[in-house]
Protein backbone atom coordinates (compact mmCIF):
# COMPACT_ATOMS: atom_id res chain seq x y z
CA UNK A 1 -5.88 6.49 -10.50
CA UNK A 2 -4.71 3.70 -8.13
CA UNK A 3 -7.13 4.45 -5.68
CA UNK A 4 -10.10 3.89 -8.29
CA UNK A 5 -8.88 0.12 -8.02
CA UNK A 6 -8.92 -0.21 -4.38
CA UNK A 7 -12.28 0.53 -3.68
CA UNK A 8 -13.09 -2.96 -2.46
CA UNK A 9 -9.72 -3.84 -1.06
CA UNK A 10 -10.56 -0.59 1.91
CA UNK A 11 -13.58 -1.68 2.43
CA UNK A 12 -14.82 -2.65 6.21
CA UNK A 13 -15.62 -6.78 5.19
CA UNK A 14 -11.34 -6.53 4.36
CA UNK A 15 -10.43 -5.38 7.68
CA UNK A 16 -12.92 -7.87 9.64
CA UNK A 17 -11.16 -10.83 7.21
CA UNK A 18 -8.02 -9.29 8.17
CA UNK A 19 -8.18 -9.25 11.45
CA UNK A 20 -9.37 -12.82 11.61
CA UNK A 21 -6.22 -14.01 9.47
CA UNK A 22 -4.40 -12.19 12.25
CA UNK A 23 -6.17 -13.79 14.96
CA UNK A 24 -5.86 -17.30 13.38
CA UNK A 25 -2.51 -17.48 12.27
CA UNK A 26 -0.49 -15.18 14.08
CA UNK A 27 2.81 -14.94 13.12
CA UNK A 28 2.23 -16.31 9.64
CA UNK A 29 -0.17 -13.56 8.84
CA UNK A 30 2.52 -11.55 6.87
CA UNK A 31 3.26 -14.47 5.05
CA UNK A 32 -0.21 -15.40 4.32
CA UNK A 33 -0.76 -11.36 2.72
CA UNK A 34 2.36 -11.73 0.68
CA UNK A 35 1.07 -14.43 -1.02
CA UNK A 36 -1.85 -13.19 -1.67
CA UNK A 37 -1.04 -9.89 -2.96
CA UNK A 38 1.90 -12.15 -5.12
CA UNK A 39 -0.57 -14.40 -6.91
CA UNK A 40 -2.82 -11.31 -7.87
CA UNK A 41 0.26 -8.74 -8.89
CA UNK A 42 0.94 -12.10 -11.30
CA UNK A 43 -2.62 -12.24 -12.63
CA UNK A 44 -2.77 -8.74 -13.25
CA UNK A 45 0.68 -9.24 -15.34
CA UNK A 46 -1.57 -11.18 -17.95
CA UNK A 47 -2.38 -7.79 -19.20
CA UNK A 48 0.98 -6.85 -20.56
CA UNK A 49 1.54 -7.10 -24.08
CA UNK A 50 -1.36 -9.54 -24.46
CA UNK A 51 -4.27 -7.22 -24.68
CA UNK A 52 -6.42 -6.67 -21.58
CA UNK A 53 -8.30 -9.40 -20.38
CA UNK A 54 -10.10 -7.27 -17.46
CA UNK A 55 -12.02 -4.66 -20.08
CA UNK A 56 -15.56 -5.75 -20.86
CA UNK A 57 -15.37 -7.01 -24.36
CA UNK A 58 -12.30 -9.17 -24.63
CA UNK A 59 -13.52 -11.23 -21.42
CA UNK A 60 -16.89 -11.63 -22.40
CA UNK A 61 -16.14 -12.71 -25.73
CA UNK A 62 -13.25 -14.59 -24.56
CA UNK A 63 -15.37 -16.95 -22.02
CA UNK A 64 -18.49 -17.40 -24.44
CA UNK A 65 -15.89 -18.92 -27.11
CA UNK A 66 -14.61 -20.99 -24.66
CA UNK A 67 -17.01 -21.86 -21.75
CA UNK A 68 -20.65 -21.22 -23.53
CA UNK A 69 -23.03 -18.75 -22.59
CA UNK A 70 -24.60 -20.74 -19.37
CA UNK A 71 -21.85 -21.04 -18.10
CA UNK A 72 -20.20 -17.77 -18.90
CA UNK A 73 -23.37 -15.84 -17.25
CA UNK A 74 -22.99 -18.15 -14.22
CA UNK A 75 -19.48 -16.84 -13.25
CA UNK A 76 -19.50 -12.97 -14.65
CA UNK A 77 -23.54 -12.45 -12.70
CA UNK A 78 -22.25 -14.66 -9.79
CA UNK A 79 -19.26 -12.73 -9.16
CA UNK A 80 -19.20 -8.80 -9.62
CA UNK A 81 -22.93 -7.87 -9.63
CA UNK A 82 -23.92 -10.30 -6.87
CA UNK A 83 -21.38 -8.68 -4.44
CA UNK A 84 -22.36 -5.15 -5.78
CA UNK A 85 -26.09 -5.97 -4.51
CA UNK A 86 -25.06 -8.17 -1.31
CA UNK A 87 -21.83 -6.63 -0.55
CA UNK A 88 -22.76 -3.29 -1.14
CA UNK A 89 -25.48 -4.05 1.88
CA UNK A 90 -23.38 -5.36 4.15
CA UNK A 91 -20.61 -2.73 3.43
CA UNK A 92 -23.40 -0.25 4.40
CA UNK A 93 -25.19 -1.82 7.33
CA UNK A 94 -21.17 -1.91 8.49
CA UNK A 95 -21.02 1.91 8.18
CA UNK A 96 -24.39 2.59 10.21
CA UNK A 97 -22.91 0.63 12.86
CA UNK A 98 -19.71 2.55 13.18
CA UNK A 99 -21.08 6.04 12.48
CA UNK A 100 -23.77 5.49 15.70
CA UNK A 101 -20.38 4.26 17.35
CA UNK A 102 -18.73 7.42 16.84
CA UNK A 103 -21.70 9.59 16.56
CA UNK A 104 -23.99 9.00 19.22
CA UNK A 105 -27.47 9.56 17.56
CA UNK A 106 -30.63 8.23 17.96
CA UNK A 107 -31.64 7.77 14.07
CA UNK A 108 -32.93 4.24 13.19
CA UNK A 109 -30.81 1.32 12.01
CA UNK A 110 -31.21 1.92 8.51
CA UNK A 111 -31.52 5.31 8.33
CA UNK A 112 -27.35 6.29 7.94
CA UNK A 113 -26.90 3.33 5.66
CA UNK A 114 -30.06 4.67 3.12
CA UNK A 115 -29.07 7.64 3.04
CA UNK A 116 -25.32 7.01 1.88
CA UNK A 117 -26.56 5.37 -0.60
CA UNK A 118 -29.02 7.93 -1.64
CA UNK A 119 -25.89 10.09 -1.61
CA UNK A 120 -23.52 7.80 -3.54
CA UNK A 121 -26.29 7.05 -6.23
CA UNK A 122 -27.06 11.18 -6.47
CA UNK A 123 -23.59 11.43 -7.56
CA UNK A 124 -23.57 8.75 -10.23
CA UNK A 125 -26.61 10.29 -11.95
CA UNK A 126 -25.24 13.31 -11.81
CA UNK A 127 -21.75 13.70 -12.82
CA UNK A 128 -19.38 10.41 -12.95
CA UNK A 129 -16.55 12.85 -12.87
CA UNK A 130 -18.06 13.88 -9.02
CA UNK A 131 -18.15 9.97 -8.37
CA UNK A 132 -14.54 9.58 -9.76
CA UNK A 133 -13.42 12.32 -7.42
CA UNK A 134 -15.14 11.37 -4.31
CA UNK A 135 -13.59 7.92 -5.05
CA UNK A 136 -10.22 9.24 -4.72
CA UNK A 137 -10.97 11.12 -1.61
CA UNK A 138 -12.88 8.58 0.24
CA UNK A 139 -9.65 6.14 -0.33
CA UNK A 140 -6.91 9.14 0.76
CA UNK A 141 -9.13 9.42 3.91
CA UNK A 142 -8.77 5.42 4.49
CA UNK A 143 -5.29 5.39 3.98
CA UNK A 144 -4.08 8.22 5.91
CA UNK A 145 -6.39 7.29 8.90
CA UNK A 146 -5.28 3.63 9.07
CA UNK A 147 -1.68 4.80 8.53
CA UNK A 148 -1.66 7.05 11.53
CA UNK A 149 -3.06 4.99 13.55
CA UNK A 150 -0.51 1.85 12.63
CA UNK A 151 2.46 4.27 13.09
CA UNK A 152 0.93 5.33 16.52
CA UNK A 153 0.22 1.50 17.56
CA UNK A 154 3.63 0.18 16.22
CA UNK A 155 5.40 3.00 18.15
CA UNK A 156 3.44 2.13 21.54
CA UNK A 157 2.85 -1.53 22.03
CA UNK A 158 0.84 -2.71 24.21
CA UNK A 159 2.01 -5.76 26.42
CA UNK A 160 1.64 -9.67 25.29
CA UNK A 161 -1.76 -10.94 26.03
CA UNK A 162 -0.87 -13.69 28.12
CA UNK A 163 -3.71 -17.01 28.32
CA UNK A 164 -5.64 -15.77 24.93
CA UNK A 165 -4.71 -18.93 22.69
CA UNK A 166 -6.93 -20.14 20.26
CA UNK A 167 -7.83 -23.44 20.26
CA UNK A 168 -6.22 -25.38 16.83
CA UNK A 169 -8.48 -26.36 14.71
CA UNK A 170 -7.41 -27.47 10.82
CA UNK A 171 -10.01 -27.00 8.84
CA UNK A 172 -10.25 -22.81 10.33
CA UNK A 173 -6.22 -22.76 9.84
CA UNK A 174 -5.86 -23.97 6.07
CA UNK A 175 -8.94 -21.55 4.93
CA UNK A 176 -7.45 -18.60 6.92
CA UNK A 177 -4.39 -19.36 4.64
CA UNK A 178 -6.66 -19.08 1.85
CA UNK A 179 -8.37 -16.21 2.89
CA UNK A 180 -5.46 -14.09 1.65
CA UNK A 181 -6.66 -14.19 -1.45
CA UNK A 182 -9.86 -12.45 -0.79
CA UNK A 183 -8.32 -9.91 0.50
CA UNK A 184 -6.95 -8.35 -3.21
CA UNK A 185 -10.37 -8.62 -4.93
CA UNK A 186 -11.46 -5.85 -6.80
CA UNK A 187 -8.70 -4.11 -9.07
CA UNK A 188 -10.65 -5.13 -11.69
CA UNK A 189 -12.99 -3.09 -10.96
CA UNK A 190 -11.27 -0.09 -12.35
CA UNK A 191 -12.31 -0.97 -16.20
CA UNK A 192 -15.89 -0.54 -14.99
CA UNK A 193 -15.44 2.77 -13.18
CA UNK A 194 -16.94 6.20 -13.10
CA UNK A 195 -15.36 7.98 -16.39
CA UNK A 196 -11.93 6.38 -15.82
CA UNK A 197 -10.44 6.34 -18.82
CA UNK A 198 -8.21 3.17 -20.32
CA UNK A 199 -4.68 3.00 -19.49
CA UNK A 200 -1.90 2.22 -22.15
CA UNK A 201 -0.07 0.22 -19.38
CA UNK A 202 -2.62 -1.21 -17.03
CA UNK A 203 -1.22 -3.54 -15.61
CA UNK A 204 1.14 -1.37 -13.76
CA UNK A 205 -1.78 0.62 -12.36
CA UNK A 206 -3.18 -3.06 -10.94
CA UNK A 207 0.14 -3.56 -9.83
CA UNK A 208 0.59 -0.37 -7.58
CA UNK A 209 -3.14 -1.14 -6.33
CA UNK A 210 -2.55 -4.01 -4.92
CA UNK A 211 0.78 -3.38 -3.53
CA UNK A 212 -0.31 -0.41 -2.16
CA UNK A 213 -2.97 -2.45 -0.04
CA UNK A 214 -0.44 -4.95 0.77
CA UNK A 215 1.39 -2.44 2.61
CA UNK A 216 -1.29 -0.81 4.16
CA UNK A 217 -2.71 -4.51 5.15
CA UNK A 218 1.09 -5.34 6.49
CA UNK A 219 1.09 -1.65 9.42
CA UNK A 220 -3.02 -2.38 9.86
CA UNK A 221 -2.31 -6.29 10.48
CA UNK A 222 0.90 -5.35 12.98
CA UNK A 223 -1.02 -2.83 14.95
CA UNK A 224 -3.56 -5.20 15.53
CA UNK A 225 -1.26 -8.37 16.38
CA UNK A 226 0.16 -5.31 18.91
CA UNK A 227 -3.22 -4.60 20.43
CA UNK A 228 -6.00 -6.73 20.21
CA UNK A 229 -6.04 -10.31 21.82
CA UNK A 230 -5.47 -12.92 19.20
CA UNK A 231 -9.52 -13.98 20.29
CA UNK A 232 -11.20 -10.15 19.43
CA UNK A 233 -8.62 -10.26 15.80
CA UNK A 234 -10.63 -13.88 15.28
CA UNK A 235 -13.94 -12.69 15.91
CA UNK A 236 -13.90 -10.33 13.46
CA UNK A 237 -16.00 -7.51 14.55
CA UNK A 238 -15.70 -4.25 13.25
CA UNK A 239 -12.88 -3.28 13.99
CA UNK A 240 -10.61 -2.53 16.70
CA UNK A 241 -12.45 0.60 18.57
CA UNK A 242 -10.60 -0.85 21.61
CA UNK A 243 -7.42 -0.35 20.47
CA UNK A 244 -8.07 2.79 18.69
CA UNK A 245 -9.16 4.12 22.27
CA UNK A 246 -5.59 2.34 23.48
CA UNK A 247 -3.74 4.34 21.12
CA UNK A 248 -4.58 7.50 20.73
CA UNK A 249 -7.84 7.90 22.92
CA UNK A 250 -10.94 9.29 21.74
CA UNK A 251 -9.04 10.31 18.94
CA UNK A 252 -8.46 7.32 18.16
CA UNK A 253 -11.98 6.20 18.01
CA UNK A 254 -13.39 8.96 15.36
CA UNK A 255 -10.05 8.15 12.94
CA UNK A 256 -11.36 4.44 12.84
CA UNK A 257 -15.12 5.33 12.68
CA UNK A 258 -13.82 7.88 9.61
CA UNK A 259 -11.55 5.44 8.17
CA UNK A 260 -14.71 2.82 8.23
CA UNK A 261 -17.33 5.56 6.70
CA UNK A 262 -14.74 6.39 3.85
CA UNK A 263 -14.18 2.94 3.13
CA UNK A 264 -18.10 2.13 2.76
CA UNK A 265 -18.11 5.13 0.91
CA UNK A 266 -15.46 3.98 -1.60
CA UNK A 267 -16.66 0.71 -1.89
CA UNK A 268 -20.38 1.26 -2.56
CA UNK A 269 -19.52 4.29 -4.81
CA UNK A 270 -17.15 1.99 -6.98
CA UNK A 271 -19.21 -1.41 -6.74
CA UNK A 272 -22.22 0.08 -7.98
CA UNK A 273 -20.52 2.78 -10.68
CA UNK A 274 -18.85 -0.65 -11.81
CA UNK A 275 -21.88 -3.40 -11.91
CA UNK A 276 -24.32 -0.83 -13.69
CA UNK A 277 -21.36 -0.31 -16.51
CA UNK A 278 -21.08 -4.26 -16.62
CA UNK A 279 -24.56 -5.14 -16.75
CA UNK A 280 -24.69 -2.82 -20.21
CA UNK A 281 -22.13 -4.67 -21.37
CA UNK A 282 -23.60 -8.01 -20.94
CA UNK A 283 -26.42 -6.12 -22.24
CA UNK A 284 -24.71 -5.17 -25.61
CA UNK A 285 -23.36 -8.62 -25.82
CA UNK A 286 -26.90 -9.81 -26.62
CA UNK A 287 -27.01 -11.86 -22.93
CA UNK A 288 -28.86 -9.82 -21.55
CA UNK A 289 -32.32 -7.87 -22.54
CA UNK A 290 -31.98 -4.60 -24.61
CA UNK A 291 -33.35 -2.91 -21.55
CA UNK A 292 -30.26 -2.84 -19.33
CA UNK A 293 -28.58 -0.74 -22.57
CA UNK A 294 -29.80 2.25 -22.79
CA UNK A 295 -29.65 4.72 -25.88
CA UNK A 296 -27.35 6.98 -24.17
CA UNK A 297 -24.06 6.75 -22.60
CA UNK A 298 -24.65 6.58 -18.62
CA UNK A 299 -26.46 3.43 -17.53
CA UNK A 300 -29.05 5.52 -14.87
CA UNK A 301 -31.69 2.96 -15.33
CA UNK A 302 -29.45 0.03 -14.48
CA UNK A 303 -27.93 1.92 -11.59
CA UNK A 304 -31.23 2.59 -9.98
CA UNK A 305 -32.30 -1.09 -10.18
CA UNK A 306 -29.28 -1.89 -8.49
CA UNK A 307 -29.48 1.15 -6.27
CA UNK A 308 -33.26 -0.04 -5.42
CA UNK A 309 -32.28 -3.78 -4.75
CA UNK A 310 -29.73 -2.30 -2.30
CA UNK A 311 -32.03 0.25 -0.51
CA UNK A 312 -34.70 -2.71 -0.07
CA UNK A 313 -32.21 -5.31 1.39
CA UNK A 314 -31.42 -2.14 3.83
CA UNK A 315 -34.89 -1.28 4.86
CA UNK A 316 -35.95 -4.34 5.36
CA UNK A 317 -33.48 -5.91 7.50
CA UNK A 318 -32.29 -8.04 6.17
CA UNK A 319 -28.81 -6.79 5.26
CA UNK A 320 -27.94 -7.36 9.06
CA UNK A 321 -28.61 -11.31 8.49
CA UNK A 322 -26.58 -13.55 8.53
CA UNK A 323 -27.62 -15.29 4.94
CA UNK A 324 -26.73 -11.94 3.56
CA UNK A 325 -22.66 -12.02 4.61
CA UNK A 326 -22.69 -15.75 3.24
CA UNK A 327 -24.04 -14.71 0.13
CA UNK A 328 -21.43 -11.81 -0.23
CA UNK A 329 -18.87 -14.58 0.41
CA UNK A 330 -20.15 -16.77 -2.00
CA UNK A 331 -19.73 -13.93 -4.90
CA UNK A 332 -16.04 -13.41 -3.83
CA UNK A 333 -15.32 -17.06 -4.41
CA UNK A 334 -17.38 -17.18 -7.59
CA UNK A 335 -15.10 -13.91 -8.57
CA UNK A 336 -11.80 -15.71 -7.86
CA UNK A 337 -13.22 -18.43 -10.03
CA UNK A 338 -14.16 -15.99 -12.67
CA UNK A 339 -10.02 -14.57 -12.03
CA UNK A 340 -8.84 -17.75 -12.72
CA UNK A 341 -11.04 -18.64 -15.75
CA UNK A 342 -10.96 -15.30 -17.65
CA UNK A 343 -7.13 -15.78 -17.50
CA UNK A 344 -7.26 -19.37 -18.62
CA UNK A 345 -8.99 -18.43 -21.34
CA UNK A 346 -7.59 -15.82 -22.71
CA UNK A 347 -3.81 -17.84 -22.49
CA UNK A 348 -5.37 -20.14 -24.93
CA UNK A 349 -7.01 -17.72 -27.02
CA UNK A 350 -3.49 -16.10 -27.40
CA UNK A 351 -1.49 -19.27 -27.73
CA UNK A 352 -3.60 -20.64 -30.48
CA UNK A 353 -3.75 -17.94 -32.74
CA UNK A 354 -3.09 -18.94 -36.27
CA UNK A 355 0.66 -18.03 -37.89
CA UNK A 356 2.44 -18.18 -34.53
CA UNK A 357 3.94 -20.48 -32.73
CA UNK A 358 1.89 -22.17 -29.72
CA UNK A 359 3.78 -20.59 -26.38
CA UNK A 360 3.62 -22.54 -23.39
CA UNK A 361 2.38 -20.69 -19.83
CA UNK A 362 5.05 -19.26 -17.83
CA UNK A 363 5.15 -20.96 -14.74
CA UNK A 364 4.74 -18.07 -12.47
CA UNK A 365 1.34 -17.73 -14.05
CA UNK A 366 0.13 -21.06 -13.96
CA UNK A 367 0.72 -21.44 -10.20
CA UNK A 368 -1.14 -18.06 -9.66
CA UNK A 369 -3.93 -19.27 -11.73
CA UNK A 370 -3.87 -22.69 -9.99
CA UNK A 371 -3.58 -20.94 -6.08
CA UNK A 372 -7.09 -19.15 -7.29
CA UNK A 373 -8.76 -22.22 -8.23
CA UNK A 374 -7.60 -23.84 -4.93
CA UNK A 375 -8.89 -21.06 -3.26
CA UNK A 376 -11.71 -20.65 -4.37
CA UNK A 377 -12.79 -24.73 -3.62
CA UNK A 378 -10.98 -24.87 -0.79
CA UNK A 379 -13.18 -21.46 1.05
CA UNK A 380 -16.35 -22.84 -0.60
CA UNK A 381 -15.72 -26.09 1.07
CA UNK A 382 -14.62 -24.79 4.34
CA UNK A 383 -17.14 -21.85 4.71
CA UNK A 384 -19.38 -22.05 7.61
CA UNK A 385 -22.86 -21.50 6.33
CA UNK A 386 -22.71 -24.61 3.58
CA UNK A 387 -26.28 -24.16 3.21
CA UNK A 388 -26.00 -20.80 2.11
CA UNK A 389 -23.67 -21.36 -0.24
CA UNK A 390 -24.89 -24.24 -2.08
CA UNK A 391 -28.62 -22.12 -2.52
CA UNK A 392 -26.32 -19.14 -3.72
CA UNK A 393 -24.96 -21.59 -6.21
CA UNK A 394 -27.70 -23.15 -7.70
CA UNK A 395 -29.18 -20.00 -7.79
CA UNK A 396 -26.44 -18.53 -9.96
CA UNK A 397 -26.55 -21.67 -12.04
CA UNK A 398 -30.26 -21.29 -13.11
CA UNK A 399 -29.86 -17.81 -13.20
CA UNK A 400 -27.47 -18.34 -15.42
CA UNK A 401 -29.16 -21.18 -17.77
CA UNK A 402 -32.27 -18.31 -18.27
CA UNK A 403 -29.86 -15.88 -18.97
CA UNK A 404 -28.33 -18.31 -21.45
CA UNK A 405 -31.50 -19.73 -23.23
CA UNK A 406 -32.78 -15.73 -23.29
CA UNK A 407 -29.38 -14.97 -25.11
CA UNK A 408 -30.25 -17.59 -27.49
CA UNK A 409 -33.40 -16.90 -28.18
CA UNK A 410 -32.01 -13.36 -28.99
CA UNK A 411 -30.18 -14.27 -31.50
CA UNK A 412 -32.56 -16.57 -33.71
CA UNK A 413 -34.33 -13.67 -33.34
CA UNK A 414 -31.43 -11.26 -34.78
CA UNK A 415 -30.54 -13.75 -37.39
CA UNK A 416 -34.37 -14.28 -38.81
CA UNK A 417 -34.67 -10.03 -38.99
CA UNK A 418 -31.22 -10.18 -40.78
CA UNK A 419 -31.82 -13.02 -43.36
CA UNK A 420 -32.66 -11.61 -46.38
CA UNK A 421 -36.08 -12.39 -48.22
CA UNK A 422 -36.45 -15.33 -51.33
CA UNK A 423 -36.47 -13.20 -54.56
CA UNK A 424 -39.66 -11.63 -56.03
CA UNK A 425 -40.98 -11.89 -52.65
CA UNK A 426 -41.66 -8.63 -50.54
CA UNK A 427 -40.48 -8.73 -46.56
């Protein structure tokens, strides 16, 4: 069940902003992951004893009591389903790159990526108890590959890159700091997945996720500090074949390139699963049109849309831009926003309820809720494609303001079919 959670966290885009923390800040870097796994084991806490503010209902209704509906549909359609569409690309234009690394082949660019997702989709129409499973086995497969090849790295270091300094720069240091908070997004996730069913106690579940992936982060981060040059880490490109080759040969090389497939494969299978099951949701909360719910359980029709948005940002190219990373940066920072909101909200929903005393925050969440907010400005501000990210927001903000006035509009229209008619008048 933990590895339903982590389906982002193993994904390729976490090991390229991994090894750039590495590259950028060194020595700090295991600071820099502690923290960031800290603050989200102490969001996740929010969950015990206080209801769960990740499951569908209780957030939506929690942020349209507090925030209003434009604004509400800004955060939840900026966050989750705009990474499922732009992340989910990227994720699999990634995993073309490294399979035609490992497997030589002569298949066009977009062939490997279209036709894991034709894969991954065939198994969500099919059975979501097949998705569940190859969820689990895609993120084994991550974690033992990385794992070996950490041990193998830690126990054969290579020797200290001598002259391969980067220059200091402030701005690049303080959002690298930041950047550790990226790196936990996701665990949410698991409320939206393929038939996984509620847990009584979920916020211990979040908690082993993201420890779990702090630990793997912590061998993955040394074995790189070991073998790459602080400049490669920085750079961020996918990921380490050198070193792989350093360690353990061409051995070496097809572990990575697996590790990378699985991951894609875990974090397409669980990003789509979960956006389809969200967009119903919204759906049933009357923001969006009656057509993303569907009269039976599974939401096919939604999955394909988002299945077909993927496969056309594939074919076409454009996946391998550089507008289309930016905007899957741009949804993890609205999604730390949406964190630190949805917990916000729900405090004061709690603390206000009538017959009980008002509580005060504990200050361990406040801080965590606080270091998400600052993240979240702080990488918007710093992020190197500003123009990019201010379209992606005003996008999301009048996506959000239809959204809001179609919501509307759906209810007069609710209430005038459920007022009754004067007397001694027919309907």
């Amino acid at each position: 069940m933990v590895l339903c959670a982590m389906g982002v966290m193993l994904s390729p885009p976490s090991l390229e902003i991994l090894g750039s923390i590495v590259g950028e800040t060194g020595f700090l870097f295991p600071v820099i992951l502690c923290g960031g796994a800290l603050v989200h084991r102490t969001l996740s806490s929010f969950l015990k004893g206080r209801g769960d503010t990740s499951r569908p209902t209780l957030e939506t209704q929690s942020l349209l009591a507090r925030l209003g509906p434009h604004l509400t549909a800004t955060l939840l359609l900026g966050s989750r389903p705009a990474f499922a569409l732009f992340g989910s690309a990227l994720i699999l234009a990634v995993a073309g790159h490294a399979f035609n690394e490992v497997f030589p082949s002569r298949l066009p660019g977009p062939v490997v990526p279209l036709v894991l997702l034709g894969l991954i989709a065939l198994c969500n129409i099919v059975s979501p108890m097949l998705s569940r499973r190859i969820q689990v086995c895609s993120g084994a497969t991550v974690i033992a590959c990385l794992t070996a090849l950490s041990v193998a790295a830690l126990l054969h270091p290579s020797p200290p890159f001598a002259g391969d300094i980067l220059p200091f720069e402030p701005w690049d240091r303080l959002r690298h700091v930041f950047l550790g908070a990226v790196l936990f997004v996701g665990y949410d996730l698991f409320f939206f997945g393929p038939a996984q069913p509620y847990s009584a106690y979920p916020y211990r579940l979040l908690h082993r996720s993201v420890t779990t992936a702090a630990v793997l982060f912590l061998l993955w981060g040394f074995a790189a500090f070991l073998q790459v040059t602080p400049v490669r880490s920085a750079s961020g490109a996918v990921p380490y074949f050198t070193a792989a080759r350093i360690v353990w040969g061409e051995t070496g090389r097809i572990l990575l390139g697996t590790a990378i497939l699985a991951g894609s494969v875990a974090a397409v299978n669980l990003l789509i699963s979960s956006a389809s099951s969200m967009l119903v949701h919204l759906s049933r909360a009357g923001m969006l049109p009656s057509w993303f719910d569907p009269a039976h359980r599974r939401p096919t029709r939604v999955l394909l849309l988002l299945v077909s948005a993927t496969g056309a940002l594939l074919a076409s190219g454009v996946a391998e831009q550089p507008v289309t990373e930016a905007f899957a940066r741009c949804a993890l920072y609205f999604w730390l926003l949406l964190y630190g909101a949805s917990r916000v909200v729900h405090w004061n929903r709690e603390r206000n309820k009538p017959f009980l005393p008002p509580r005060p925050l504990p200050s361990a969440w406040k801080y965590a809720t606080n270091a998400v907010f600052a993240a979240a400005v702080v990488l918007t501000v710093t992020d190197p494609d500003p123009v990019s990210v201010l379209g992606f927001a005003l996008g999301m903000v009048v996506l959000g303001k239809g959204v809001s006035l179609s919501s509307d509009r759906t209810g007069i229209e609710a209430q005038k079919q459920a007022k009754p008619s004067p007397a001694g008048k027919r309907p």
